[in-house]
N, C-alpha and C. Protein backbone atom coordinates (compact mmCIF):
# COMPACT_ATOMS: atom_id res chain seq x y z
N UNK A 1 83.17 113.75 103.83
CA UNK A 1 84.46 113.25 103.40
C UNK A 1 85.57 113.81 104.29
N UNK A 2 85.65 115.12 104.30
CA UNK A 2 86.66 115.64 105.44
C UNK A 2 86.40 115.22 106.82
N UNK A 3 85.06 114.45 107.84
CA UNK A 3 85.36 113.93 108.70
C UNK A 3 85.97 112.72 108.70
N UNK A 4 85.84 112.09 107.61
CA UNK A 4 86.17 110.45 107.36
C UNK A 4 87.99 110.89 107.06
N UNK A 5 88.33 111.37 106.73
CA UNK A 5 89.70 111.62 106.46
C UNK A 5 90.26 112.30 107.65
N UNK A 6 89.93 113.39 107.94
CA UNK A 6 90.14 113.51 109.94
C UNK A 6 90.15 112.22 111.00
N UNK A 7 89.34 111.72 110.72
CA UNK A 7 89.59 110.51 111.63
C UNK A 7 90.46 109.86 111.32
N UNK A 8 90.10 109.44 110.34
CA UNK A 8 91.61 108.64 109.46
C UNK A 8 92.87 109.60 109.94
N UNK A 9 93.02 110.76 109.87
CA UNK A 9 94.67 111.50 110.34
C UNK A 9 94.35 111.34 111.84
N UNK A 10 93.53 111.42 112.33
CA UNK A 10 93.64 111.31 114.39
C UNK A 10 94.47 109.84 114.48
N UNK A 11 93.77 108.80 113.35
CA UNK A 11 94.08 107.19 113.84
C UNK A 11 95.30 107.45 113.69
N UNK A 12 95.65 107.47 112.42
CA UNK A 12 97.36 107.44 111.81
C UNK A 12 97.94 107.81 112.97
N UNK A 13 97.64 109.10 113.19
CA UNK A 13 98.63 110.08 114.84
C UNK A 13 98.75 109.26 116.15
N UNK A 14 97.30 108.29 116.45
CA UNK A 14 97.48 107.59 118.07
C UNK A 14 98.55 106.31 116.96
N UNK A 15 98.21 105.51 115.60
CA UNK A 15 98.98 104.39 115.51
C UNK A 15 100.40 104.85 115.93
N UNK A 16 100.67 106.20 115.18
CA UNK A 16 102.37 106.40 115.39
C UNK A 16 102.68 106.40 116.63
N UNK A 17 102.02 107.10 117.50
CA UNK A 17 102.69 107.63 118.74
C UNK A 17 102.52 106.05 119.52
N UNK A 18 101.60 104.80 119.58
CA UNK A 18 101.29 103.95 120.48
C UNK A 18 102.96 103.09 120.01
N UNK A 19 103.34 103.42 118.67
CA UNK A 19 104.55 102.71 118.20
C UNK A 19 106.13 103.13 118.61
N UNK A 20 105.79 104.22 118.91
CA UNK A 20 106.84 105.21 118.83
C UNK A 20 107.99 105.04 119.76
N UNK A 21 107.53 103.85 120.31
CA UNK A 21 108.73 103.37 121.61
C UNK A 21 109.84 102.12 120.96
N UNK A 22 109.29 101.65 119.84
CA UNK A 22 110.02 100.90 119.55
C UNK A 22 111.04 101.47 118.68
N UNK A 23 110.96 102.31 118.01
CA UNK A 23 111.86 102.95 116.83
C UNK A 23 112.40 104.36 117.37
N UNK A 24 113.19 104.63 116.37
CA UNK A 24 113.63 106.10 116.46
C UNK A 24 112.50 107.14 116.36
N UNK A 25 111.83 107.68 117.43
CA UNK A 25 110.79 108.64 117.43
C UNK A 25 110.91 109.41 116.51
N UNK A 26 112.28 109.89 116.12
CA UNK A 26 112.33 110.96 115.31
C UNK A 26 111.85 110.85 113.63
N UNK A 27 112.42 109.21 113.32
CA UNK A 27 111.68 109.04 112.04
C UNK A 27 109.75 109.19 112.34
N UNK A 28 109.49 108.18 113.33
CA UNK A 28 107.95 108.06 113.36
C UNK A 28 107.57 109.74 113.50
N UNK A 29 108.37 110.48 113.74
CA UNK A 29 107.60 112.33 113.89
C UNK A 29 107.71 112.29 112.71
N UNK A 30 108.59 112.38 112.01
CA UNK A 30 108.92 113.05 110.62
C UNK A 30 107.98 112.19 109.53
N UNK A 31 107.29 111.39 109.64
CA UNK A 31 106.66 110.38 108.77
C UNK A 31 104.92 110.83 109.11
N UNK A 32 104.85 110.73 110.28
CA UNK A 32 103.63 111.28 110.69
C UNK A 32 103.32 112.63 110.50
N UNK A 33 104.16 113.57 110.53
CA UNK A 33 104.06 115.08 110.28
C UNK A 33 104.03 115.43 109.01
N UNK A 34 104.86 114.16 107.80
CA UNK A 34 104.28 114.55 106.54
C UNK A 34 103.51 114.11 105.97
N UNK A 35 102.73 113.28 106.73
CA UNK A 35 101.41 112.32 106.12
C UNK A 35 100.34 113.53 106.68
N UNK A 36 100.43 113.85 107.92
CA UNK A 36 99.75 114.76 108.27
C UNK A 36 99.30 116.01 107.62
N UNK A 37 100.30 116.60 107.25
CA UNK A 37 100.58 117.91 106.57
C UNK A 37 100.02 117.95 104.83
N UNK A 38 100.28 116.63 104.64
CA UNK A 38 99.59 116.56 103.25
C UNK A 38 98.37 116.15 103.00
N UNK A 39 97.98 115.66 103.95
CA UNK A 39 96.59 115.49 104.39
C UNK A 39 95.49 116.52 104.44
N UNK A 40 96.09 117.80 105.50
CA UNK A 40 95.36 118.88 105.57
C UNK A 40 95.63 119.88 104.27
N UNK A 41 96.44 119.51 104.01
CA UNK A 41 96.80 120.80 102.70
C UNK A 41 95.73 120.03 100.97
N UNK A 42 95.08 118.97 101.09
CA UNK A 42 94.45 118.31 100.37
C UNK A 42 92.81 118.56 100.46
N UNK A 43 92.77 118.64 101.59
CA UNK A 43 91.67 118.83 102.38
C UNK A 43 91.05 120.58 102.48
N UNK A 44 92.04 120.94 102.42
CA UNK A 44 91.72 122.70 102.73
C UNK A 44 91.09 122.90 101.35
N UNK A 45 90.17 124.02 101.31
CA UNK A 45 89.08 124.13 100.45
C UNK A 45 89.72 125.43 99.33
N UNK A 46 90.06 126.31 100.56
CA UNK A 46 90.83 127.72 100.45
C UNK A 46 89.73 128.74 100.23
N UNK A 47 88.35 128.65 100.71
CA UNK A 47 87.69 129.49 100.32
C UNK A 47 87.73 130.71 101.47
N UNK A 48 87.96 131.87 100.55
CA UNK A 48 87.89 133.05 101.41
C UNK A 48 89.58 133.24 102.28
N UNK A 49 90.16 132.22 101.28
CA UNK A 49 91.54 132.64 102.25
C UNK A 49 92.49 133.45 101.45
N UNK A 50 93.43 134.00 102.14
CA UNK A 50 94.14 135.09 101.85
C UNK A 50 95.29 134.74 101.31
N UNK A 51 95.92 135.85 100.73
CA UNK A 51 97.38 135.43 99.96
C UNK A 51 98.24 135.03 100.82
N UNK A 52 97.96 135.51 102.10
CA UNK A 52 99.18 135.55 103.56
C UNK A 52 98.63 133.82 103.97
N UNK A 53 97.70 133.94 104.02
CA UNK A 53 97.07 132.51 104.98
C UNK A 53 97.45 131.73 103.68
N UNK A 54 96.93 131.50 102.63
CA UNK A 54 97.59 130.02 102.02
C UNK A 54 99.08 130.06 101.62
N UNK A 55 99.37 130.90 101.58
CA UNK A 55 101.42 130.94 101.62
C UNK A 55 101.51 130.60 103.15
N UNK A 56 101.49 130.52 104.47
CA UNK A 56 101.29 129.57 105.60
C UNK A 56 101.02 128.38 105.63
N UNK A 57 99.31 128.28 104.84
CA UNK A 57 99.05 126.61 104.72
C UNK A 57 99.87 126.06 103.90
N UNK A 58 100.46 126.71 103.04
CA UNK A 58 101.67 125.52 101.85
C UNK A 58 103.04 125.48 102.51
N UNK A 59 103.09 126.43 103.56
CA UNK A 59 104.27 125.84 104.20
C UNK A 59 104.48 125.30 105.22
N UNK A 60 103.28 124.21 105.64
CA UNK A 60 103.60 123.51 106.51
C UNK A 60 104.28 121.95 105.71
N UNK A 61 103.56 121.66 105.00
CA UNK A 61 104.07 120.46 103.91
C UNK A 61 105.81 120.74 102.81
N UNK A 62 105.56 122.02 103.01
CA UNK A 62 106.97 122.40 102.25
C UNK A 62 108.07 121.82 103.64
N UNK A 63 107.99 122.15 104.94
CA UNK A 63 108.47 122.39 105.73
C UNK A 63 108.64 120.60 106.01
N UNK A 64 107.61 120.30 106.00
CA UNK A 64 107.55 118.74 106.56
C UNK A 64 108.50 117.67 105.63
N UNK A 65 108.12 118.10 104.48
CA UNK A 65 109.08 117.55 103.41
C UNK A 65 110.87 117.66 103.39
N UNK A 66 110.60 119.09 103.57
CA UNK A 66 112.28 119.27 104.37
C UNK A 66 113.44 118.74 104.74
N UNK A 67 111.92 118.88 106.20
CA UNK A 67 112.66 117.69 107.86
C UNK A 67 112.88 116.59 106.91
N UNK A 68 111.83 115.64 106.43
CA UNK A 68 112.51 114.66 105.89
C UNK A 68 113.38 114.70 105.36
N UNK A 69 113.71 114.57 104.21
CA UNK A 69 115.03 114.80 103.01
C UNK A 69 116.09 115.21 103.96
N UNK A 70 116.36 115.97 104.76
CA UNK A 70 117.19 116.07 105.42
C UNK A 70 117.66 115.11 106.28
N UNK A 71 117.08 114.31 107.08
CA UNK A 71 117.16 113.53 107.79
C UNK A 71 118.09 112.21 107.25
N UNK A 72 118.87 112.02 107.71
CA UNK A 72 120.03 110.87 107.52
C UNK A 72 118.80 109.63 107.40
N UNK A 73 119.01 108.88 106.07
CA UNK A 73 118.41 107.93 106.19
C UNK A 73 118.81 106.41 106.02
N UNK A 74 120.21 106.54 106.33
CA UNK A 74 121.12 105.03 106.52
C UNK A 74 119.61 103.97 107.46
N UNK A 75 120.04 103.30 107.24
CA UNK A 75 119.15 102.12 108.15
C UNK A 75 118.07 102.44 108.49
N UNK A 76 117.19 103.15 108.01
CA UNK A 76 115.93 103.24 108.65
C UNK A 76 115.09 101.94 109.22
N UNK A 77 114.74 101.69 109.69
CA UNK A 77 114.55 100.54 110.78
C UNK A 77 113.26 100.80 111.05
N UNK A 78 111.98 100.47 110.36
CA UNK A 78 110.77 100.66 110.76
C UNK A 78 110.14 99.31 111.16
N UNK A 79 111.07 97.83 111.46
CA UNK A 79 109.97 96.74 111.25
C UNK A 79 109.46 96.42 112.43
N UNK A 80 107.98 96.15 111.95
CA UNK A 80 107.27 96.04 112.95
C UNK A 80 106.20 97.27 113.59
N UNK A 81 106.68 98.12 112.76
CA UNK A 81 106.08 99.47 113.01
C UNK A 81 104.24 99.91 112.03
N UNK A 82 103.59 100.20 113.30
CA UNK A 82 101.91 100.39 112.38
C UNK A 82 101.72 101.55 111.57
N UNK A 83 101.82 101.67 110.73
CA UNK A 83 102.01 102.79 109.54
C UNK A 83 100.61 102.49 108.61
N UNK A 84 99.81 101.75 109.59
CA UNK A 84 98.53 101.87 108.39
C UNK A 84 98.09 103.51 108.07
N UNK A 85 97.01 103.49 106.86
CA UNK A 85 96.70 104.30 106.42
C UNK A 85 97.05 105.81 106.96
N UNK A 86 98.76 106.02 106.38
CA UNK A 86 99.62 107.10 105.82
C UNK A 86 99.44 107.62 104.79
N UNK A 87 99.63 108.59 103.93
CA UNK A 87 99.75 109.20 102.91
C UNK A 87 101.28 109.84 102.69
N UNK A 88 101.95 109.02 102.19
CA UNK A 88 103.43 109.02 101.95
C UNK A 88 103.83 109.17 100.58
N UNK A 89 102.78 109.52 99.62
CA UNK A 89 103.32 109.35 98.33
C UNK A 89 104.69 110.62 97.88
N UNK A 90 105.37 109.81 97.13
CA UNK A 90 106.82 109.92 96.76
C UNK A 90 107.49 109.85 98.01
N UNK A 91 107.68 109.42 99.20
CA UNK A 91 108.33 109.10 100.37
C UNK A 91 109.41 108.33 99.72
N UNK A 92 110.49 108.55 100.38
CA UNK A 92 112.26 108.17 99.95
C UNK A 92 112.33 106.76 101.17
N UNK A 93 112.19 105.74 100.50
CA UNK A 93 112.22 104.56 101.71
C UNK A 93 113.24 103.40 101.41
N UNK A 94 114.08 104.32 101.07
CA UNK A 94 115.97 103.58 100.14
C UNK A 94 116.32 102.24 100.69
N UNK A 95 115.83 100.67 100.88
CA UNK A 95 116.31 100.19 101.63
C UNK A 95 116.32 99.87 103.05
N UNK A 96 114.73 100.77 103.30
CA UNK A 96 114.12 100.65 104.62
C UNK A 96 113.91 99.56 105.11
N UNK A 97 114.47 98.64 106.89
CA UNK A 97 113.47 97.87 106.79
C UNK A 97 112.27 97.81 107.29
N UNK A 98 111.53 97.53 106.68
CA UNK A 98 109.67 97.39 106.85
C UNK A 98 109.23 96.05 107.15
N UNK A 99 110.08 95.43 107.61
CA UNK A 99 109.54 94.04 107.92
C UNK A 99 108.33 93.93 108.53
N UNK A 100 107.36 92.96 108.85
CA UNK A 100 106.54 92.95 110.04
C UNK A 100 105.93 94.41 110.08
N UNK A 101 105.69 95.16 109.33
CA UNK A 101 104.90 96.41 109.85
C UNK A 101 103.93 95.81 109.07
N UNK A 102 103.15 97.32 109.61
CA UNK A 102 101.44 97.15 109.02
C UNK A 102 101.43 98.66 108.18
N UNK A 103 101.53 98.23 107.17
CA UNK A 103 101.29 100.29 105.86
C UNK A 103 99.55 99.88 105.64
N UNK A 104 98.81 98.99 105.68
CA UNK A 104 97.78 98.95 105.21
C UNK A 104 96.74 100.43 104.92
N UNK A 105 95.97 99.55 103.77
CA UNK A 105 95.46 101.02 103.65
C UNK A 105 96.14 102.55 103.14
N UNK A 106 97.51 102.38 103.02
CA UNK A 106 98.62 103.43 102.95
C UNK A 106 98.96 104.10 101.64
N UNK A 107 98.78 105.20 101.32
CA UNK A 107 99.28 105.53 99.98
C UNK A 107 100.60 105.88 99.82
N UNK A 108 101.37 105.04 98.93
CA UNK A 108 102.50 104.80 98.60
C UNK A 108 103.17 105.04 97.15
N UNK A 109 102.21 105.78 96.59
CA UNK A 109 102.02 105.69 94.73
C UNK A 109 103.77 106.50 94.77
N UNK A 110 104.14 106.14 93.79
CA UNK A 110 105.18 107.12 93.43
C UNK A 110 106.65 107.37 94.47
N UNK A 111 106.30 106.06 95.35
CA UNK A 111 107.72 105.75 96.69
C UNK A 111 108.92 105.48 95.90
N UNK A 112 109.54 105.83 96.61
CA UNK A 112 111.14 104.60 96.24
C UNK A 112 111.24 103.68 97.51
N UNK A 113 111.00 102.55 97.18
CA UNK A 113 111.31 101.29 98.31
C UNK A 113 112.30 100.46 97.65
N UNK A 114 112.70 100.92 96.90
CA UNK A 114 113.77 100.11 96.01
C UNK A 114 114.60 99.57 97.30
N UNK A 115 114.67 97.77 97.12
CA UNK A 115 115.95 97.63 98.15
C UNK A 115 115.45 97.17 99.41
N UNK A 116 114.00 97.41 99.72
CA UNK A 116 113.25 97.92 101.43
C UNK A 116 113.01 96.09 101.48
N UNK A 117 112.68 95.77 102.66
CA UNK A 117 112.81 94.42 103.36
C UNK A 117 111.28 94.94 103.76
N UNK A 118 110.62 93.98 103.24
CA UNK A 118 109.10 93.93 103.39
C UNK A 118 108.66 92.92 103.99
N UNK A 119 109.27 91.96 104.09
CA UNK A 119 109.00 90.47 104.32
C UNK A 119 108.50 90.41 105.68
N UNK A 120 106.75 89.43 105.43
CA UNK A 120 105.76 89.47 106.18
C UNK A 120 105.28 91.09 106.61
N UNK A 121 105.07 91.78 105.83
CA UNK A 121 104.58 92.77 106.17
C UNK A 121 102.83 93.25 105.49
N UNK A 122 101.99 93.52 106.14
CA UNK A 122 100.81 94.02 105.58
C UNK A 122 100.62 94.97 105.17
N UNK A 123 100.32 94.56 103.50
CA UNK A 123 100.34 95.63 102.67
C UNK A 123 99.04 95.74 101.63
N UNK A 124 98.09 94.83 102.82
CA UNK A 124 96.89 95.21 102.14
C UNK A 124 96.14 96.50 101.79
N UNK A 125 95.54 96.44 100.74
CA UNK A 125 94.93 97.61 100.27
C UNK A 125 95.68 99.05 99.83
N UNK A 126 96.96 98.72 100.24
CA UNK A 126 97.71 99.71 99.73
C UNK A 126 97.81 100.36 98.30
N UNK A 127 97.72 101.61 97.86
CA UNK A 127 98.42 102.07 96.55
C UNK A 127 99.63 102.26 96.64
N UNK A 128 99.90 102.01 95.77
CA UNK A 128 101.92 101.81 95.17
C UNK A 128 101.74 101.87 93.20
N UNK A 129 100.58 102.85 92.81
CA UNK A 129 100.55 103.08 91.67
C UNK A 129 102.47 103.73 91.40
N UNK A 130 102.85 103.05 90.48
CA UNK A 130 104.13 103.63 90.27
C UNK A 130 105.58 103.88 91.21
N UNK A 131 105.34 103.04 92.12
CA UNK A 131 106.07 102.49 93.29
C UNK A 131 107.35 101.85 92.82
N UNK A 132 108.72 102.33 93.38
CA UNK A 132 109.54 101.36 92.94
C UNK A 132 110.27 100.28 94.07
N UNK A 133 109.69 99.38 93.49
CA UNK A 133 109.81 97.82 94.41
C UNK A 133 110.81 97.34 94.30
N UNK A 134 112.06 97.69 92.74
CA UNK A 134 112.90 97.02 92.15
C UNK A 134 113.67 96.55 93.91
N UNK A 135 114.39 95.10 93.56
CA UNK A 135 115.08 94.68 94.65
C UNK A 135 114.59 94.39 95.62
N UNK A 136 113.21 94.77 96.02
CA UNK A 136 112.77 94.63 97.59
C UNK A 136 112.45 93.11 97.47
N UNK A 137 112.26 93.02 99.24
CA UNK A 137 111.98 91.45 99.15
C UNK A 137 110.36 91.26 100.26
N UNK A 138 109.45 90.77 99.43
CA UNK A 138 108.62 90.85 99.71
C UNK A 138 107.77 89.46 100.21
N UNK A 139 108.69 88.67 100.59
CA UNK A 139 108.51 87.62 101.09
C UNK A 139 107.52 87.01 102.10
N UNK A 140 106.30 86.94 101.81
CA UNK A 140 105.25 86.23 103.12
C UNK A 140 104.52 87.93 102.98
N UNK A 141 104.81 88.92 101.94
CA UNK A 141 103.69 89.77 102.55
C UNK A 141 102.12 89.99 101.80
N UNK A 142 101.56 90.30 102.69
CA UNK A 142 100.15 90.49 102.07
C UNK A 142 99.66 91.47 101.57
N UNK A 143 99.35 91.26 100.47
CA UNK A 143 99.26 92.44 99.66
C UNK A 143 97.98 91.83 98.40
N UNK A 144 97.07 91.49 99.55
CA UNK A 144 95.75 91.19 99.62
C UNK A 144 94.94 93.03 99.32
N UNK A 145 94.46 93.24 97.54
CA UNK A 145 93.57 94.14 97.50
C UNK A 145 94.63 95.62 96.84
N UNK A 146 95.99 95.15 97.20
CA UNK A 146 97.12 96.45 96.87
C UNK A 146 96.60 96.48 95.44
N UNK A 147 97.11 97.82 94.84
CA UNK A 147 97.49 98.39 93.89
C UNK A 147 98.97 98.91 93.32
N UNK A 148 98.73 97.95 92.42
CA UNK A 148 100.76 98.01 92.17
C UNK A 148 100.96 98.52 90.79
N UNK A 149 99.83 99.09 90.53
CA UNK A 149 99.67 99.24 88.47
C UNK A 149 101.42 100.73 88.44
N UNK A 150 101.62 99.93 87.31
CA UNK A 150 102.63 100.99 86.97
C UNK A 150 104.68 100.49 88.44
N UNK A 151 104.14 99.84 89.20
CA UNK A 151 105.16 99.58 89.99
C UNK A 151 106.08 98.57 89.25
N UNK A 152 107.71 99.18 89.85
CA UNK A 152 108.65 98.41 89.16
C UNK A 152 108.73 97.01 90.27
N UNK A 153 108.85 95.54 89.86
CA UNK A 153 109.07 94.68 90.87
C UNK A 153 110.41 94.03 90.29
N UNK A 154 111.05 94.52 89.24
CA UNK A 154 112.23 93.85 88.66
C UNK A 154 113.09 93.13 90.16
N UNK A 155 113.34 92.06 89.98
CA UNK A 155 114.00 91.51 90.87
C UNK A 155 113.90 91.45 92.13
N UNK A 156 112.27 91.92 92.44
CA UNK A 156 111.69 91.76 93.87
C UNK A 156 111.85 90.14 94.36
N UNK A 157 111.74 89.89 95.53
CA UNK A 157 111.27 88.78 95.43
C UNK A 157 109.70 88.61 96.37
N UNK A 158 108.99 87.81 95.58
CA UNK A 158 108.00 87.62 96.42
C UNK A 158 107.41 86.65 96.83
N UNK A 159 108.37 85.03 97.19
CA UNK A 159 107.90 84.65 97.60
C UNK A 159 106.87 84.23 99.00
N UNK A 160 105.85 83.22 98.71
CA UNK A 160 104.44 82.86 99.68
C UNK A 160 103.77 84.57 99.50
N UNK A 161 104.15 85.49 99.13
CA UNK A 161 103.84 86.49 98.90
C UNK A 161 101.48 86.51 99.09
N UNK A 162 100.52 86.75 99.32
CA UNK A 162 99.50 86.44 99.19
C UNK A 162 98.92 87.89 98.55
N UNK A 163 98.51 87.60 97.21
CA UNK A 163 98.57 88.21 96.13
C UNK A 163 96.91 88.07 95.99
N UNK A 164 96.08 88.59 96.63
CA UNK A 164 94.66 88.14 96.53
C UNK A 164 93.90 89.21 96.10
N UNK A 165 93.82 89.55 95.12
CA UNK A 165 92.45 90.92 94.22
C UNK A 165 93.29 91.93 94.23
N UNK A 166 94.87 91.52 93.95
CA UNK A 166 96.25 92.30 94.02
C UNK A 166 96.06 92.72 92.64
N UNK A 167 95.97 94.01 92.25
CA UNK A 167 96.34 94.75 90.71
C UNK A 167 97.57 94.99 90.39
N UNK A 168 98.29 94.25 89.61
CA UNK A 168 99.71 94.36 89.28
C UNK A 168 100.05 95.28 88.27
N UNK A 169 101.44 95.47 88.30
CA UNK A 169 101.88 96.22 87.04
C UNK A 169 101.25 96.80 85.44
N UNK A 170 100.65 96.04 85.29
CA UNK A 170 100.28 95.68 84.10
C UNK A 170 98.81 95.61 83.89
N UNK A 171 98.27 95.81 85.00
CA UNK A 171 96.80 96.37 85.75
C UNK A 171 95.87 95.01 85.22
N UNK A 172 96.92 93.71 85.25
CA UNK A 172 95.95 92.60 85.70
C UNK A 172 95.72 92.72 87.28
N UNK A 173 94.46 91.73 86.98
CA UNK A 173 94.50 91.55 88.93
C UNK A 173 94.43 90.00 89.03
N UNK A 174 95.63 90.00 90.24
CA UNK A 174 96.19 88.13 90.55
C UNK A 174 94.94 87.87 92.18
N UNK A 175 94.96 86.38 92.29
CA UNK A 175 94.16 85.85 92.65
C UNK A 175 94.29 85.12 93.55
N UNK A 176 96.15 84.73 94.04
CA UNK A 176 96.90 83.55 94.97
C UNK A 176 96.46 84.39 96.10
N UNK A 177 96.20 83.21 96.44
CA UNK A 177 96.49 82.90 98.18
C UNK A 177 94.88 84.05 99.03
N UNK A 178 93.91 83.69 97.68
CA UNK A 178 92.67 84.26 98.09
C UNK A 178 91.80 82.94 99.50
């Protein structure tokens, strides 16, 4: 399991960096460094480690979390950007736009996207258990296999949206555009 999830954090690291020319590098560091960071701190076993060494390992994710929150996040501008399989849960994405990217695969449970411009974006297989969607516009995206149980979509919009073995709110699962 920890090689399959290592690979999975190597991919995430070449997707960001092969992207990283189109956007503000500094978000794609700060997004990648806390997907990263929570990754390994999930992963660590802690056996045989010391009071000094895991007060280190918990502060790399304390630290990563930080940088973010700190970081001015007017306009974040990710569209078009490959953000498959991230681990972003509770990530602050106020109005982001995410157009045209790829989060696939991405854990998202517990985001604020309230507001975020999704439209045509792949959002297959994603979790967004408890995700707040309110406002976003999710127009043309695929979200073929997502998990949305517990997500707010009040006033999303989703149209052509392709909603295929999609688990909604309410932990039915919809069937369009299979």
């Amino acid at each position: 399991m920890k090689r399959t999830l290592m690979t999975a954090m190597t991919l995430a690291a070449t997707m960001f960096a092969s992207s990283a020319s189109a956007f503000d590098s500094r978000i794609l560091e700060l997004l990648e460094n806390l997907s990263r960071t929570k990754i390994e701190s999930m992963l660590w076993d802690g056996e045989g480690e010391t009071l000094a060494e895991r007060n280190e390992r918990l502060e790399g994710p304390r630290l990563a979390q930080e940088d973010w929150e700190n970081y001015p996040k007017d306009n974040i501008d990710l569209s078009s950007a490959d953000l498959s399989e991230v681990y972003l849960e509770e990530i602050n994405l106020l109005a982001a736009d995410l157009s045209k990217s790829n989060l696939s695969y991405s854990v998202l449970a517990g985001a604020n996207l309230r507001g975020a411009n999704l439209t045509d974006a792949n959002l297959s297989g994603v979790l967004m258990i408890g995700t707040d969607l309110s406002n976003s516009d999710l127009t043309g995206a695929n979200l073929s296999g997502a998990v949305l149980r517990e997500a707010d979509l009040t006033q999303a919009m989703m149209n052509g949206a392709i909603l295929c073995n999609t688990t909604m709110p309410d932990g039915s699962v919809i069937y369009s555009g299979c």
